[in-house]
Protein backbone atom coordinates (compact mmCIF):
# COMPACT_ATOMS: atom_id res chain seq x y z
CA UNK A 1 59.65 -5.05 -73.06
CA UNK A 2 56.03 -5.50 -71.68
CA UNK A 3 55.57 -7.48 -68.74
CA UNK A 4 53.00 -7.37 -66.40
CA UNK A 5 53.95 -9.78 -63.96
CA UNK A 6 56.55 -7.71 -62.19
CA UNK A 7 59.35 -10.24 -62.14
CA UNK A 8 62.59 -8.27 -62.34
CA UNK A 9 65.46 -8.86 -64.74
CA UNK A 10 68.50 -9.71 -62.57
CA UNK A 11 70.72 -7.34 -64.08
CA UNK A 12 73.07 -4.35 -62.72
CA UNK A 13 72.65 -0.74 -63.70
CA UNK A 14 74.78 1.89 -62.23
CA UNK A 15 73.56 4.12 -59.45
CA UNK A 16 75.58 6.99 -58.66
CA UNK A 17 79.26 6.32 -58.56
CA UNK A 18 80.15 3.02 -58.86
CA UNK A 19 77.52 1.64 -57.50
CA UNK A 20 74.67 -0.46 -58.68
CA UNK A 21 71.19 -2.34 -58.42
CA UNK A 22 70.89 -6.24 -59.41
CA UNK A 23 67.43 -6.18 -59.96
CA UNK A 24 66.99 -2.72 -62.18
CA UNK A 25 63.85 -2.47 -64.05
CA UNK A 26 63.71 -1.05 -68.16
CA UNK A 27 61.72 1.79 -67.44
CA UNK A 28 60.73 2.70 -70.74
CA UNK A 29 56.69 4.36 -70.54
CA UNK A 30 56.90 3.22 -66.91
CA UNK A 31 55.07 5.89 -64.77
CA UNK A 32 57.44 6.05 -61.69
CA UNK A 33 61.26 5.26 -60.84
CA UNK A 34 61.16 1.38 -60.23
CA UNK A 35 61.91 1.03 -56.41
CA UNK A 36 61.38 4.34 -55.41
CA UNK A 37 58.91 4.64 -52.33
CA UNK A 38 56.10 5.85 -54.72
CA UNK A 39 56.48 2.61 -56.64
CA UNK A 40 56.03 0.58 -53.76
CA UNK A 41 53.04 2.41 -52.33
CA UNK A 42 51.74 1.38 -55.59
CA UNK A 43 52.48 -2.13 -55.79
CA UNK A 44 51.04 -2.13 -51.90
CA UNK A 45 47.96 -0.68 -53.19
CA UNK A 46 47.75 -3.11 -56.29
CA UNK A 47 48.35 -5.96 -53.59
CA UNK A 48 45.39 -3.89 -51.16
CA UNK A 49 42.96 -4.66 -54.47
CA UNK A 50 43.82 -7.99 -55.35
CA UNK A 51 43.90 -9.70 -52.13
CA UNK A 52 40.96 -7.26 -50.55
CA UNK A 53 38.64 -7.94 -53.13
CA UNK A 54 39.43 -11.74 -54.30
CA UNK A 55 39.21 -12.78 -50.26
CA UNK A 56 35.69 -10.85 -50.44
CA UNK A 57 34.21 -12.58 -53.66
CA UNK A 58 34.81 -16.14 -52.16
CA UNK A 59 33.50 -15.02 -48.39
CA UNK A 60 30.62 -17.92 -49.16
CA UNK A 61 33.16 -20.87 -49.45
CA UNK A 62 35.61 -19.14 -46.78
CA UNK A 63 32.73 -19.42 -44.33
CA UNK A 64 31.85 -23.48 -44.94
CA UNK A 65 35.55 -24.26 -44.97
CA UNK A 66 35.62 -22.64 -41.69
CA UNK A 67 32.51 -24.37 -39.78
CA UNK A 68 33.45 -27.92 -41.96
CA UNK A 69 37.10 -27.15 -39.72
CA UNK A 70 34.86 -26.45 -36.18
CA UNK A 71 31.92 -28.16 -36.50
CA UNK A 72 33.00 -31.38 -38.85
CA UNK A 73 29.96 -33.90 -37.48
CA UNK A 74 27.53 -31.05 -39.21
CA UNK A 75 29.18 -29.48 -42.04
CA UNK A 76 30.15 -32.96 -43.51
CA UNK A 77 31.30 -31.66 -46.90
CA UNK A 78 31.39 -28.87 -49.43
CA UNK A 79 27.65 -28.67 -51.12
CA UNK A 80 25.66 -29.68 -47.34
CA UNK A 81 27.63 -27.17 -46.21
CA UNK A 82 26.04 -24.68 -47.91
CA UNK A 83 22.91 -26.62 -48.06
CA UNK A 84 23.39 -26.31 -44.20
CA UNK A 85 24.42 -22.61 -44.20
CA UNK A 86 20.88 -21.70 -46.38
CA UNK A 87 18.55 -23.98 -44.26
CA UNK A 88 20.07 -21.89 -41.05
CA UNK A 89 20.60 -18.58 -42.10
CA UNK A 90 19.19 -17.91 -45.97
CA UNK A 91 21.04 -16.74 -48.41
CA UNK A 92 22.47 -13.56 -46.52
CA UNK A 93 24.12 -16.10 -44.14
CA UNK A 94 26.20 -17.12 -46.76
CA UNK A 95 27.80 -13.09 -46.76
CA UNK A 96 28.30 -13.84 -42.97
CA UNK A 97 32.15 -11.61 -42.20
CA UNK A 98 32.14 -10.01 -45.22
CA UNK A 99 33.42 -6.74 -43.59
CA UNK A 100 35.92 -8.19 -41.50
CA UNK A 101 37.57 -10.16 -44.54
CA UNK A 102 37.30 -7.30 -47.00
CA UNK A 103 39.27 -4.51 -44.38
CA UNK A 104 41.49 -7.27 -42.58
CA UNK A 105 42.63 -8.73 -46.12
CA UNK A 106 43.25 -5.33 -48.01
CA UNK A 107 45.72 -4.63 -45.20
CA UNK A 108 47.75 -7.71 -45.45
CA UNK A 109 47.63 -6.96 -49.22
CA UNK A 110 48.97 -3.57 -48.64
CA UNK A 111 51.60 -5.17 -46.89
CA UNK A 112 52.43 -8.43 -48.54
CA UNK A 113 52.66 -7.17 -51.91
CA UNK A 114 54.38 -3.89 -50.99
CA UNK A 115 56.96 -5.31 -48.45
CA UNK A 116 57.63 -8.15 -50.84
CA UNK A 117 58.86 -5.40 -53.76
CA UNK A 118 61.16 -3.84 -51.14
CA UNK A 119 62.58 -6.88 -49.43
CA UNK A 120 63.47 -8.46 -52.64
CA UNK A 121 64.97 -4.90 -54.14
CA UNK A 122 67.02 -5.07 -51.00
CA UNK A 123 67.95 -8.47 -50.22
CA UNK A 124 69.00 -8.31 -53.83
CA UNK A 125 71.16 -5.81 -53.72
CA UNK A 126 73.16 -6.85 -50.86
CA UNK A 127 73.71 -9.90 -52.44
CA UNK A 128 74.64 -8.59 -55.73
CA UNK A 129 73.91 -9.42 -59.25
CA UNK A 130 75.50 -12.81 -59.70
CA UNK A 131 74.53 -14.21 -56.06
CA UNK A 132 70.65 -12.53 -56.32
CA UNK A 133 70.05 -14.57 -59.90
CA UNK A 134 71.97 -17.70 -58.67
CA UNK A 135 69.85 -17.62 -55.58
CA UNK A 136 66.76 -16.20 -56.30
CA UNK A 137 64.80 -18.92 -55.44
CA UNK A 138 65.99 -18.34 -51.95
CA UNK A 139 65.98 -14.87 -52.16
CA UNK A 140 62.01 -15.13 -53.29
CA UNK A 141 61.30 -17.31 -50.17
CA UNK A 142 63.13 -14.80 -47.25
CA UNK A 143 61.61 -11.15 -48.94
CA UNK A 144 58.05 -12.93 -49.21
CA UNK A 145 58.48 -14.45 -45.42
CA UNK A 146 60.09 -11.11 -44.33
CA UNK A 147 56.58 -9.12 -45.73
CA UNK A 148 54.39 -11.48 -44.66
CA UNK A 149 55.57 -11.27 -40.76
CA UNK A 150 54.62 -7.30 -40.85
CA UNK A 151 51.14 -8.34 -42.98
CA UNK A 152 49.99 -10.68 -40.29
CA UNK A 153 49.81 -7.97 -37.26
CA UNK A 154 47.59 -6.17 -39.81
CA UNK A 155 45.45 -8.92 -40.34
CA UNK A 156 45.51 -10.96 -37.06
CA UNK A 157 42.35 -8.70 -35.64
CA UNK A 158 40.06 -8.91 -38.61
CA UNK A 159 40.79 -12.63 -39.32
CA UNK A 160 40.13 -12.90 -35.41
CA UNK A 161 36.35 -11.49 -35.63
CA UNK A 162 35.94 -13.08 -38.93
CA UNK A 163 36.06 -16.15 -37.53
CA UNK A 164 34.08 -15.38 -34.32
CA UNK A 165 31.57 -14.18 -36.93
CA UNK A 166 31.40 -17.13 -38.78
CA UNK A 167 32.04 -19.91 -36.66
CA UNK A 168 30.41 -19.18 -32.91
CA UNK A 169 26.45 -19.34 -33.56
CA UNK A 170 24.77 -16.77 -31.99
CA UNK A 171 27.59 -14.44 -30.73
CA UNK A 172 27.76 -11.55 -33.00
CA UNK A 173 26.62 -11.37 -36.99
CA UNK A 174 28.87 -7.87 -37.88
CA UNK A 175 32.04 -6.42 -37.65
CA UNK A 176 30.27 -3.50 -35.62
CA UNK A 177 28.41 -5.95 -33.35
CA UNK A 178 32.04 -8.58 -32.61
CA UNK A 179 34.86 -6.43 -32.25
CA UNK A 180 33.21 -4.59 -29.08
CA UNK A 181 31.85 -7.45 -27.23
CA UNK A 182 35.39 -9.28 -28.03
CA UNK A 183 37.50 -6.48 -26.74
CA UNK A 184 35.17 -6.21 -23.56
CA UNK A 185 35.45 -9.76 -22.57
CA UNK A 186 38.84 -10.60 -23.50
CA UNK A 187 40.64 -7.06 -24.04
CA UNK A 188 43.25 -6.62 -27.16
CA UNK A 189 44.38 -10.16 -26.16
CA UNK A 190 41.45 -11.57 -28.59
CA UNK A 191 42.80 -9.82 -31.51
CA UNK A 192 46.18 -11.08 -31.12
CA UNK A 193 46.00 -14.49 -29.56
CA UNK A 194 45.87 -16.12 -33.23
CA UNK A 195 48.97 -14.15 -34.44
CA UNK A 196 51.80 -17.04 -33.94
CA UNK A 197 49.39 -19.61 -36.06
CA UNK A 198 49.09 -17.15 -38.72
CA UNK A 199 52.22 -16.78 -39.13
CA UNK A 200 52.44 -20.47 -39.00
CA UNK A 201 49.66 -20.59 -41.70
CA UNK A 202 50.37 -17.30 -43.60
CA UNK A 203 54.35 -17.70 -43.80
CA UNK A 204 54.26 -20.90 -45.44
CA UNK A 205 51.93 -20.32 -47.92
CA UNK A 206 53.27 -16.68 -48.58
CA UNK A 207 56.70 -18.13 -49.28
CA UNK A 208 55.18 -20.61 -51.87
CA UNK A 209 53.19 -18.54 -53.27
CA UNK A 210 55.39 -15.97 -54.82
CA UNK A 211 58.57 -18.52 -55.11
CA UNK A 212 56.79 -21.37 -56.61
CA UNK A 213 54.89 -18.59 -59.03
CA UNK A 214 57.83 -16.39 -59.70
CA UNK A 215 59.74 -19.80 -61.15
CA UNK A 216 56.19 -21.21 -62.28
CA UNK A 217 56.33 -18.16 -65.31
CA UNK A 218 60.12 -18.93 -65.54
CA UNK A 219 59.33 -22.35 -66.51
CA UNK A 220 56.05 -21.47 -68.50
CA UNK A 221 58.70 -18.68 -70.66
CA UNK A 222 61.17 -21.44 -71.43
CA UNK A 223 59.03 -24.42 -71.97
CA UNK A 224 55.15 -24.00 -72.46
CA UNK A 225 55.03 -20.63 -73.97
CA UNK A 226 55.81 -20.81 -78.37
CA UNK A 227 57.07 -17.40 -78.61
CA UNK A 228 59.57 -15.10 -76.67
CA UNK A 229 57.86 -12.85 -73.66
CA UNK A 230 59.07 -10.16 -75.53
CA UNK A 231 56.50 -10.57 -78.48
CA UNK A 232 53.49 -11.59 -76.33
CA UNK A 233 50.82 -9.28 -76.04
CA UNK A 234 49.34 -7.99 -72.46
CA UNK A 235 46.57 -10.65 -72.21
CA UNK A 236 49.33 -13.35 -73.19
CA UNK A 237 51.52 -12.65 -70.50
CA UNK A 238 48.07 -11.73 -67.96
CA UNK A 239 47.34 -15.48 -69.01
CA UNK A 240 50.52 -16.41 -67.84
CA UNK A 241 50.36 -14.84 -64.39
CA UNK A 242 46.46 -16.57 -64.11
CA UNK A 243 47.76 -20.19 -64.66
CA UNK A 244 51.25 -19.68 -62.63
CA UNK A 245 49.32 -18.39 -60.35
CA UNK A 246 46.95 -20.81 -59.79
CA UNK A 247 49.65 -23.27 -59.85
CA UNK A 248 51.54 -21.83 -57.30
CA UNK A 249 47.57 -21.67 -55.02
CA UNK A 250 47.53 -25.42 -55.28
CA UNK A 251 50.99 -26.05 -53.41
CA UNK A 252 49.71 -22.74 -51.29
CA UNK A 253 46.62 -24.52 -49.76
CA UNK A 254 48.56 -27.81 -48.80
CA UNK A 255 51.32 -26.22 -46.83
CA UNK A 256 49.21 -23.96 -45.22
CA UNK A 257 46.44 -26.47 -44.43
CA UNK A 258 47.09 -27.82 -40.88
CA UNK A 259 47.86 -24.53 -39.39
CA UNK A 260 44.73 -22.77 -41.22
CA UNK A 261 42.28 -25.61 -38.90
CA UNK A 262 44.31 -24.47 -35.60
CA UNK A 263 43.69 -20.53 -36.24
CA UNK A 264 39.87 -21.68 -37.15
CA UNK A 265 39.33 -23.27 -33.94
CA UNK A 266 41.69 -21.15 -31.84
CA UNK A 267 39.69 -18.18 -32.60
CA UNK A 268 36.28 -19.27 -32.20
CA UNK A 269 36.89 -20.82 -28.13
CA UNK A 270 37.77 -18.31 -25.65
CA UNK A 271 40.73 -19.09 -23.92
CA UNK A 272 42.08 -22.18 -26.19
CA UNK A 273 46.07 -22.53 -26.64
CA UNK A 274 47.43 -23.30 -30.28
CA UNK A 275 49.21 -26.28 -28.72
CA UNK A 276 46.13 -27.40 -26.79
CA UNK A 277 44.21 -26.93 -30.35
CA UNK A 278 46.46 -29.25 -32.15
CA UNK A 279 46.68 -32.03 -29.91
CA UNK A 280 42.55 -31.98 -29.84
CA UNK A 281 42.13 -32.03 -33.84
CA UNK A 282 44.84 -34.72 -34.12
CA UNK A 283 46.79 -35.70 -37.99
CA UNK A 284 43.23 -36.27 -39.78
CA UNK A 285 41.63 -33.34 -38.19
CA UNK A 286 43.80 -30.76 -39.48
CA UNK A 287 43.44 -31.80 -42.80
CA UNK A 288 39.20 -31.97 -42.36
CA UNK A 289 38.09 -28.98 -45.55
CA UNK A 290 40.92 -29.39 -47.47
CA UNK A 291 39.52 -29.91 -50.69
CA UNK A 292 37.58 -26.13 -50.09
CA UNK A 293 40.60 -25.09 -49.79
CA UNK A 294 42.19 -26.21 -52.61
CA UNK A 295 39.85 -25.10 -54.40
CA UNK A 296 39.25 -21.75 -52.67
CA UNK A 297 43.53 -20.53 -52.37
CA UNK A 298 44.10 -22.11 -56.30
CA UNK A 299 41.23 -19.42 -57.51
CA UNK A 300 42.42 -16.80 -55.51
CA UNK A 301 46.15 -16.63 -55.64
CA UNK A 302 45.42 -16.98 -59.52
CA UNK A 303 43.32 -13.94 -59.49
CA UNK A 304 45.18 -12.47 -56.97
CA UNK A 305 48.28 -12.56 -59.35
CA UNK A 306 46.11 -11.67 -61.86
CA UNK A 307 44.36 -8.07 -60.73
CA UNK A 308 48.08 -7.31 -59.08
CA UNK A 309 49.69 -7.42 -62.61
CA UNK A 310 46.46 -5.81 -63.83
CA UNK A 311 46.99 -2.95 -61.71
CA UNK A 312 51.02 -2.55 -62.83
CA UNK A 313 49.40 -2.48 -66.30
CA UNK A 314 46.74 0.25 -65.44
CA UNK A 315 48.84 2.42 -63.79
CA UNK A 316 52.41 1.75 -65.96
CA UNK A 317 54.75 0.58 -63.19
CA UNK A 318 57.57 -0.80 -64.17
CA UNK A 319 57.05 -4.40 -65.56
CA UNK A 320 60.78 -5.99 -66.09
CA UNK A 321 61.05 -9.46 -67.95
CA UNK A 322 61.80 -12.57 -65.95
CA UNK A 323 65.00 -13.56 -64.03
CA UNK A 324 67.95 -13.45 -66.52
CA UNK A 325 71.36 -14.35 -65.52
CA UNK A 326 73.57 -11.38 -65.35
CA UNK A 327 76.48 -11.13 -68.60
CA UNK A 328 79.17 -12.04 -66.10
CA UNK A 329 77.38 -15.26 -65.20
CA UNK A 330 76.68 -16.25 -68.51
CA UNK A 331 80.01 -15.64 -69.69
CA UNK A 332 81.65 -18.07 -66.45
CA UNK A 333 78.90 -20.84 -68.10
């Protein structure tokens, strides 16, 4: 069975003696042993790709969403934004923490797509068969919370100059040129200082972004979708993954919304507080650029979703159906 979104069949196979593994892949043409630690240095570099990459092509909007967050009596909305951004600094401005994005991003790919595979292998198989499909939505929300903890620390000191980059006017215009003068005034402090609201951003929408997308193509299987997965074809099911995953990008940019305007602001001010952050911006400054990001996080998590399954296709990981209730569990119904 071909699928390229990576959702695993919640179904035991034996593993040694006695034992077993609730979420076992069909393995049939795949090119590695599913949860092996080859497989998920794979699936971290198909996440290093997709989120790497994506984040890079939409460094342009990234950049107004950020000043419309810092500097909302200027950058007033989406288009004078830009129109804003071209007057100032031409169209190169617009390319403004490029570097920063593409490195910090591709690491918290690495690690949000590869630690996801092996927290949900594992929390699954301490639970067992039954428990891991009755709970999977849970089970979806801890492994991608778990993964996206360890992602953050990788990010926290790219997002931290990107933002210095693109926000403070004047103060550095490269990766090369920020991260020096940053570590000189403010030591490893300014690389770190945003960590808790990223996780406060970053958690949140992790957790609804594979949950709410893993049960997005259960429900797009069962109701939307005329024919078994089974007989769709690779771009059928990659069409799948694009709209579940920009689905899931929607719900993605609202939870994550508030905290994303704190981490703007906290990292472009030397010596600001998260708490101190929050009380200035208030309840309707926290959601100032939200429509940006709307539309920014739907087009990327779909693509995202979309270039990770790509990359299971390309280099024939194993690709299990979706969730399916174990036979004991369908026999107690």
């Amino acid at each position: 069975m071909d699928d390229p979104g990576g959702r695993h069949a919640l179904q035991a196979r034996s593993v040694g003696a006695g034992g077993c593994r609730p979420w076992a892949a069909a393995a049939e043409e795949a090119s590695v042993e599913y949860g092996s630690a080859r497989y998920m240095l794979l699936c971290g570099l198909g996440g290093m790709l997709s989120c790497g990459l994506t984040h890079t092509a939409i460094v342009p909007l990234d950049l107004v969403k950020c000043r419309m967050q810092v500097d909302p009596g200027r950058y007033k909305g989406i288009l004078s934004g830009f129109g804003v951004t071209v007057r100032d600094d031409g169209l190169r401005g617009l390319a403004r923490g490029w570097a920063p994005t593409f490195f910090g991003y591709s690491l918290q790919g690495f690690f949000k797509f590869g630690l996801y595979e092996v927290f949900k292998i594992r929390y699954a198989e301490l639970l067992g068969p039954e428990k891991a499909y009755a709970w999977r939505t849970g089970l979806y929300l801890v492994a991608s919370a778990s993964a996206e903890f360890f992602a953050d620390i990788a990010l926290a000191p790219m997002e931290a100059v990107k933002v210095r980059v693109q926000t403070q006017a004047g103060y550095a215009s490269t990766l090369r040129a920020a991260a020096p003068r940053m570590y000189g005034e403010e030591g490893l402090w300014a690389f770190y200082k945003g960590v808790a609201p990223l996780w406060l951003r970053q958690i949140p929408y992790t957790m609804m972004k594979f949950a709410c997308f893993e049960r997005t193509v259960e429900a797009l299987y069962k109701y939307a979708v005329p024919k078994p997965q089974s007989q769709c074809t690779k771009a059928e099911q990659l069409g799948v993954t694009f709209v579940a995953g920009y689905i899931a990008g929607v719900f993605c940019a609202i939870v994550s919304h508030p905290a994303d305007s704190v981490v703007s602001v906290l990292n472009k001010e030397k010596g600001s507080t998260a708490l101190g952050v929050l009380r200035r911006l208030g309840f309707v400054g926290v959601w100032k650029g939200l429509l940006a990001r709307i539309l920014m996080i739907g087009t990327l998590t779909a693509l995202q979703w979309f270039i990770y399954d790509l990359v299971k296709v390309y280099l024939k990981l194993p690709r299990p159906p979706v969730a399916q209730a174990p036979e004991p569990l369908k026999k107690k119904k």
